[in-house]
Protein backbone atom coordinates (compact mmCIF):
# COMPACT_ATOMS: atom_id res chain seq x y z
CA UNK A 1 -1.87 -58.18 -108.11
CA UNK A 2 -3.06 -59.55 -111.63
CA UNK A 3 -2.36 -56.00 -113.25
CA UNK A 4 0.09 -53.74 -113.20
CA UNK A 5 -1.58 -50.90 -113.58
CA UNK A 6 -2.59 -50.65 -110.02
CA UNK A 7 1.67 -50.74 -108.92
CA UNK A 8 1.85 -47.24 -107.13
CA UNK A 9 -1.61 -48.24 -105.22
CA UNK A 10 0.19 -51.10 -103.29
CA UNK A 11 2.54 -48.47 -101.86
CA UNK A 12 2.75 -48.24 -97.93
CA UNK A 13 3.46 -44.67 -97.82
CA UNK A 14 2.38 -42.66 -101.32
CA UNK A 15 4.02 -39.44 -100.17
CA UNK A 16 7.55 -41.28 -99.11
CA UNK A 17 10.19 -41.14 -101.93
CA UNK A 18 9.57 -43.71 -104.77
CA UNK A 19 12.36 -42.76 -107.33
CA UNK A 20 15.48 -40.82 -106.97
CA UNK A 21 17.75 -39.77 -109.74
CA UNK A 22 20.81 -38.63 -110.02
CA UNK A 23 23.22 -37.30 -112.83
CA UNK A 24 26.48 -37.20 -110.75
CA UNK A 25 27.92 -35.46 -114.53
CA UNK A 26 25.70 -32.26 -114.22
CA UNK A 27 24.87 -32.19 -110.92
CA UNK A 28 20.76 -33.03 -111.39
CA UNK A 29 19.03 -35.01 -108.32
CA UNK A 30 15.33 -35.62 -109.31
CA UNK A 31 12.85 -37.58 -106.13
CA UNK A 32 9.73 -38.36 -106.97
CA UNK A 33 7.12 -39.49 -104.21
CA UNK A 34 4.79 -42.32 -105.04
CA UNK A 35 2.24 -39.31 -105.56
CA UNK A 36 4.42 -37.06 -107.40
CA UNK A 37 5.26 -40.39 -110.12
CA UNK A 38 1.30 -41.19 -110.07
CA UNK A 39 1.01 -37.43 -111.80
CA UNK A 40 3.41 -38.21 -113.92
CA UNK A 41 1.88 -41.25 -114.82
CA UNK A 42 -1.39 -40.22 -115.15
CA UNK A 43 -0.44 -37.28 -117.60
CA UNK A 44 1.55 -39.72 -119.67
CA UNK A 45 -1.39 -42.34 -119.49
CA UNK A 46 -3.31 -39.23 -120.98
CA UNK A 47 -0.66 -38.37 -123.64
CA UNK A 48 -0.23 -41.92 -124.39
CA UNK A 49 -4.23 -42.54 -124.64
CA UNK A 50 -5.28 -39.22 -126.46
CA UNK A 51 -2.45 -38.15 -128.67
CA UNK A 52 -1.05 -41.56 -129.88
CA UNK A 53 -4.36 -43.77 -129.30
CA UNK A 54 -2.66 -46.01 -127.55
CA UNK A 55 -4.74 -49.00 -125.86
CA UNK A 56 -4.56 -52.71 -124.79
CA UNK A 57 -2.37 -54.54 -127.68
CA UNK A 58 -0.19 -51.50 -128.46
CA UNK A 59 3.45 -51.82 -128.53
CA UNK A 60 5.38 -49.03 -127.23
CA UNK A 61 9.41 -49.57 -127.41
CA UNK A 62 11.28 -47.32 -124.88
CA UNK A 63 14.70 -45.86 -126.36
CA UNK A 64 15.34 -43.62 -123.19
CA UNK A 65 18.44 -44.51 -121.60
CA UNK A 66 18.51 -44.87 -117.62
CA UNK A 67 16.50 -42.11 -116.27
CA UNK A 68 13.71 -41.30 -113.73
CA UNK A 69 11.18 -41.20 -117.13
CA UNK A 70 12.04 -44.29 -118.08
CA UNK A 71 10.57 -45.65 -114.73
CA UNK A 72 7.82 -43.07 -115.45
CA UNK A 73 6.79 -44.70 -119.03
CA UNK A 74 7.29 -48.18 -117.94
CA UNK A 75 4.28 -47.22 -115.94
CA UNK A 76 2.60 -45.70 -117.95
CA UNK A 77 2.50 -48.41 -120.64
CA UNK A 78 1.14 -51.09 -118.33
CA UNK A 79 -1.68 -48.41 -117.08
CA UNK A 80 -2.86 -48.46 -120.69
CA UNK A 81 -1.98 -51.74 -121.71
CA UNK A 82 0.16 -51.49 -124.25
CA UNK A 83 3.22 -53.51 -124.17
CA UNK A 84 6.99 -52.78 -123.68
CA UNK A 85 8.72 -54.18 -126.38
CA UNK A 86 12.20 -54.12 -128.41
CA UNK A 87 10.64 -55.00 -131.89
CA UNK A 88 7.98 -54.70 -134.15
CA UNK A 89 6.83 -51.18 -132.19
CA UNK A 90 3.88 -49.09 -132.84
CA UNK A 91 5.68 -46.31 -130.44
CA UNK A 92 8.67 -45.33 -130.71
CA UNK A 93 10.36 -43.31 -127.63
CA UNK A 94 14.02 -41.77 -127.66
CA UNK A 95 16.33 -39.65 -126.34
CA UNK A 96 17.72 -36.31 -127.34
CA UNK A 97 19.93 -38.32 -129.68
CA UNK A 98 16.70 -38.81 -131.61
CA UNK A 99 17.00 -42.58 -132.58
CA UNK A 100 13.49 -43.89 -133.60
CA UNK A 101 12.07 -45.39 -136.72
CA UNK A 102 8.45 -46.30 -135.55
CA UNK A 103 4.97 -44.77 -137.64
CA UNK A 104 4.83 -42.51 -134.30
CA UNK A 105 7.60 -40.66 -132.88
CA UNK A 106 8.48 -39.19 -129.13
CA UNK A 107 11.79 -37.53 -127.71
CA UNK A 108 12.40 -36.11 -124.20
CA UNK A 109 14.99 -34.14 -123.83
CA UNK A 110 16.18 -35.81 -120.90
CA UNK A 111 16.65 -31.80 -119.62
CA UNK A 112 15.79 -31.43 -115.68
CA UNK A 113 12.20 -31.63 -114.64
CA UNK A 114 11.52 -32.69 -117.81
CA UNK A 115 11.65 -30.02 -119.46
CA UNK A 116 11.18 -29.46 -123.44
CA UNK A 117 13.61 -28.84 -126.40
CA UNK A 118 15.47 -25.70 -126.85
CA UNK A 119 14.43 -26.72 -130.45
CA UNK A 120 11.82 -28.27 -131.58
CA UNK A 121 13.02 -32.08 -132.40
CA UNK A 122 12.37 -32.27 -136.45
CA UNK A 123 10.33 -35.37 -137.08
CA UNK A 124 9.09 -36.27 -133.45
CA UNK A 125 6.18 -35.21 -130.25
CA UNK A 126 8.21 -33.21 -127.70
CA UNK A 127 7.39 -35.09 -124.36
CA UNK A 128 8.48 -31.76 -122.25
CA UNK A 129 5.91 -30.04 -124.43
CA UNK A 130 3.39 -32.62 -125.13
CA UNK A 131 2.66 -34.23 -121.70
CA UNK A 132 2.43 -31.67 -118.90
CA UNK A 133 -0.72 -30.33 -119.78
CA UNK A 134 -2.64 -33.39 -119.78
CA UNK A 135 -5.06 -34.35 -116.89
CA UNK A 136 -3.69 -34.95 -113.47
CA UNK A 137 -5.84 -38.23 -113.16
CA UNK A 138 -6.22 -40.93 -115.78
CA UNK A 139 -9.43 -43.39 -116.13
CA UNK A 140 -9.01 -46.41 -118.45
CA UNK A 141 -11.99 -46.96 -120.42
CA UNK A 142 -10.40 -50.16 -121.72
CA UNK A 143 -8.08 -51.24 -118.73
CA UNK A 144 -5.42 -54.13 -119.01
CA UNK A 145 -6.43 -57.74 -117.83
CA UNK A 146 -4.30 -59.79 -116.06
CA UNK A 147 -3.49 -62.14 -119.99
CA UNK A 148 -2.63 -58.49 -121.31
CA UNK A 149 1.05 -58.47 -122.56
CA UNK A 150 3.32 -56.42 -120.12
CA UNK A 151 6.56 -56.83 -122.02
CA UNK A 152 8.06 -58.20 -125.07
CA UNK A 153 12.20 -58.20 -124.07
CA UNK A 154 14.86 -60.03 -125.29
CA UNK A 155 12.91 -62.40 -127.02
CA UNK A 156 10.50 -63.21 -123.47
CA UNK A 157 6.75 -62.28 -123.63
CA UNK A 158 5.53 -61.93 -120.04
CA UNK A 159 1.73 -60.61 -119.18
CA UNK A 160 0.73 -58.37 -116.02
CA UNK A 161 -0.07 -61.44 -114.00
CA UNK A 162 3.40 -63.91 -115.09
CA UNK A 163 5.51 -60.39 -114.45
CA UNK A 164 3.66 -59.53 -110.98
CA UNK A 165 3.84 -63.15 -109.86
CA UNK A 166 7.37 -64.18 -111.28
CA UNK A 167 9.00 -60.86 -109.57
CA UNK A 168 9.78 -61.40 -105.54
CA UNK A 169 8.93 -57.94 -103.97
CA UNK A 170 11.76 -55.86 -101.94
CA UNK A 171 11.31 -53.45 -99.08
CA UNK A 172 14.64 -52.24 -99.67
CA UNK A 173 15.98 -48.95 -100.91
CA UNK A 174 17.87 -50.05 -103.42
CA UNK A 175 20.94 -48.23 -105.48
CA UNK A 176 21.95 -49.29 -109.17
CA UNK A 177 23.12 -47.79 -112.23
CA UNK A 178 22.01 -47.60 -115.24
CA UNK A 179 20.79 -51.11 -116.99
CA UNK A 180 18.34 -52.45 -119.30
CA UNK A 181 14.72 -51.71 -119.81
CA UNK A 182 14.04 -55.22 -118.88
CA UNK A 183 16.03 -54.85 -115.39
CA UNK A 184 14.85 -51.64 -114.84
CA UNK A 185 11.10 -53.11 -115.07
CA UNK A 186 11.72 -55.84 -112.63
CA UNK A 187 13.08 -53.32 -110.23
CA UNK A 188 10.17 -51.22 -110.57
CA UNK A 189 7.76 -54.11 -110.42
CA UNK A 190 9.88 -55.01 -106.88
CA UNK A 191 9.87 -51.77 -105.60
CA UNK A 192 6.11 -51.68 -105.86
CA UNK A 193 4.95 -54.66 -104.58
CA UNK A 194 7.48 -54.47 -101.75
CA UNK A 195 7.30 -50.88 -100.22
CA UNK A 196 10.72 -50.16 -101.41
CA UNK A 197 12.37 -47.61 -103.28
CA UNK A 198 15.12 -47.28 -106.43
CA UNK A 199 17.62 -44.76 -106.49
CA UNK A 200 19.61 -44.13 -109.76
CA UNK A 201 23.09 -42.87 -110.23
CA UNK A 202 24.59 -42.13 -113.33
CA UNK A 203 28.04 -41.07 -113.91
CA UNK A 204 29.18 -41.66 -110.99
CA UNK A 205 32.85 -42.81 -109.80
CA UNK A 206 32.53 -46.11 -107.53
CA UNK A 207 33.57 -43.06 -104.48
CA UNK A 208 30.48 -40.42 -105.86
CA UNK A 209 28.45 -43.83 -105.74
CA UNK A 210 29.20 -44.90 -102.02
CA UNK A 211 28.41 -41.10 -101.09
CA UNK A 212 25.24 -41.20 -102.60
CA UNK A 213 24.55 -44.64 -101.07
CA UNK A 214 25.27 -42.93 -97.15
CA UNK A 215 23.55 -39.90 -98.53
CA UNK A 216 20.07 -41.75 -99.24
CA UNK A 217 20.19 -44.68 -96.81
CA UNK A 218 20.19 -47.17 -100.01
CA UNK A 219 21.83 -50.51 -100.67
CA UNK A 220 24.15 -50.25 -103.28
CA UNK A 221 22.85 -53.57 -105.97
């Protein structure tokens, strides 16, 4: 697979769950299918394409902390080709704690179903606002090659062809908590390739984690 915008088409069973989150503080579960994270990724592809002309070369950086939209905008950066990076960022994308410095600006409010601000965030898009009503299905008019730049991490620049190659693919379903951007792309990029599936638990004691782990059939990482 020289691009990784074509991930959630190598997936064995589209309508199986993909991506599982849980925030074992408020009590959220989120499961996307591989369908359900293809909408999402589609309507961010849109957002990210239409709104913020984003396109092969861009640089996006991802301030969202662990969190099914991470996964989500990992995604939908490669789709477009733009580049997940930790410097020199044409995108900027945070949290509710609205941390971002970049010429163009995006918060989610990390609220279930990703849901909007109760309050406009002053100075940034609102993703719960901004990306729902975009199309359902996204066609690239410039699409990544297999040379385009897929991330820029921790001082390592890998394109869509060294990341698909250099990551091994895993059928498992697979439990971890929260980590970097950089792991959480790997994972993803496994996942894919492999016909697995990521669950992610946040807040949880090492007892709500083994729970969770019986619960959902997954490996704890």
């Amino acid at each position: 697979m020289p691009t990784l915008d074509r991930l959630l088409d190598a997936l064995p069973q589209p309508a199986a769950p993909f991506l599982t989150y849980y925030d074992q503080a408020t009590g959220e579960r989120v499961e996307l299918s591989g369908v359900t994270t293809a909408n999402w990724v589609a309507k961010t592809s849109n957002f990210l394409v239409e709104d913020l002309d984003a396109a092969p070369g861009s640089r996006v950086r991802i301030g969202l902390p662990s969190h099914w939209l991470r996964f989500v905008w990992l995604l939908s950066c490669w789709t477009v080709g733009a580049a997940v990076v930790d410097v020199e960022a044409d995108i900027g994308v945070s949290g509710p704690d609205l941390v971002a410095d970049e010429p163009l600006r995006v918060a989610a409010s990390l609220r279930p179903l990703g849901a909007r601000f109760a309050e406009p965030p002053e100075g940034f898009l609102d993703l719960g606002a901004e990306v729902p009503p975009h199309g359902d299905v996204f066609l690239a008019l410039d699409p990544p090659t297999a040379q385009t730049v897929a991330i820029d991490l921790d001082g390592e620049e890998l394109t869509h062809a060294e990341l698909a190659s250099g990551t091994a693919p895993s059928a498992e379903r697979l439990l971890v908590e929260p980590g970097t951007v950089r792991r959480d792309a790997d994972l993803l990029v496994a996942a894919a390739l492999g016909g697995g599936s990521l669950v992610l638990v946040t807040s949880a004691t090492p007892d709500a984690l083994t729970g969770v782990a019986d619960q959902e059939r997954a490996r704890i990482a």
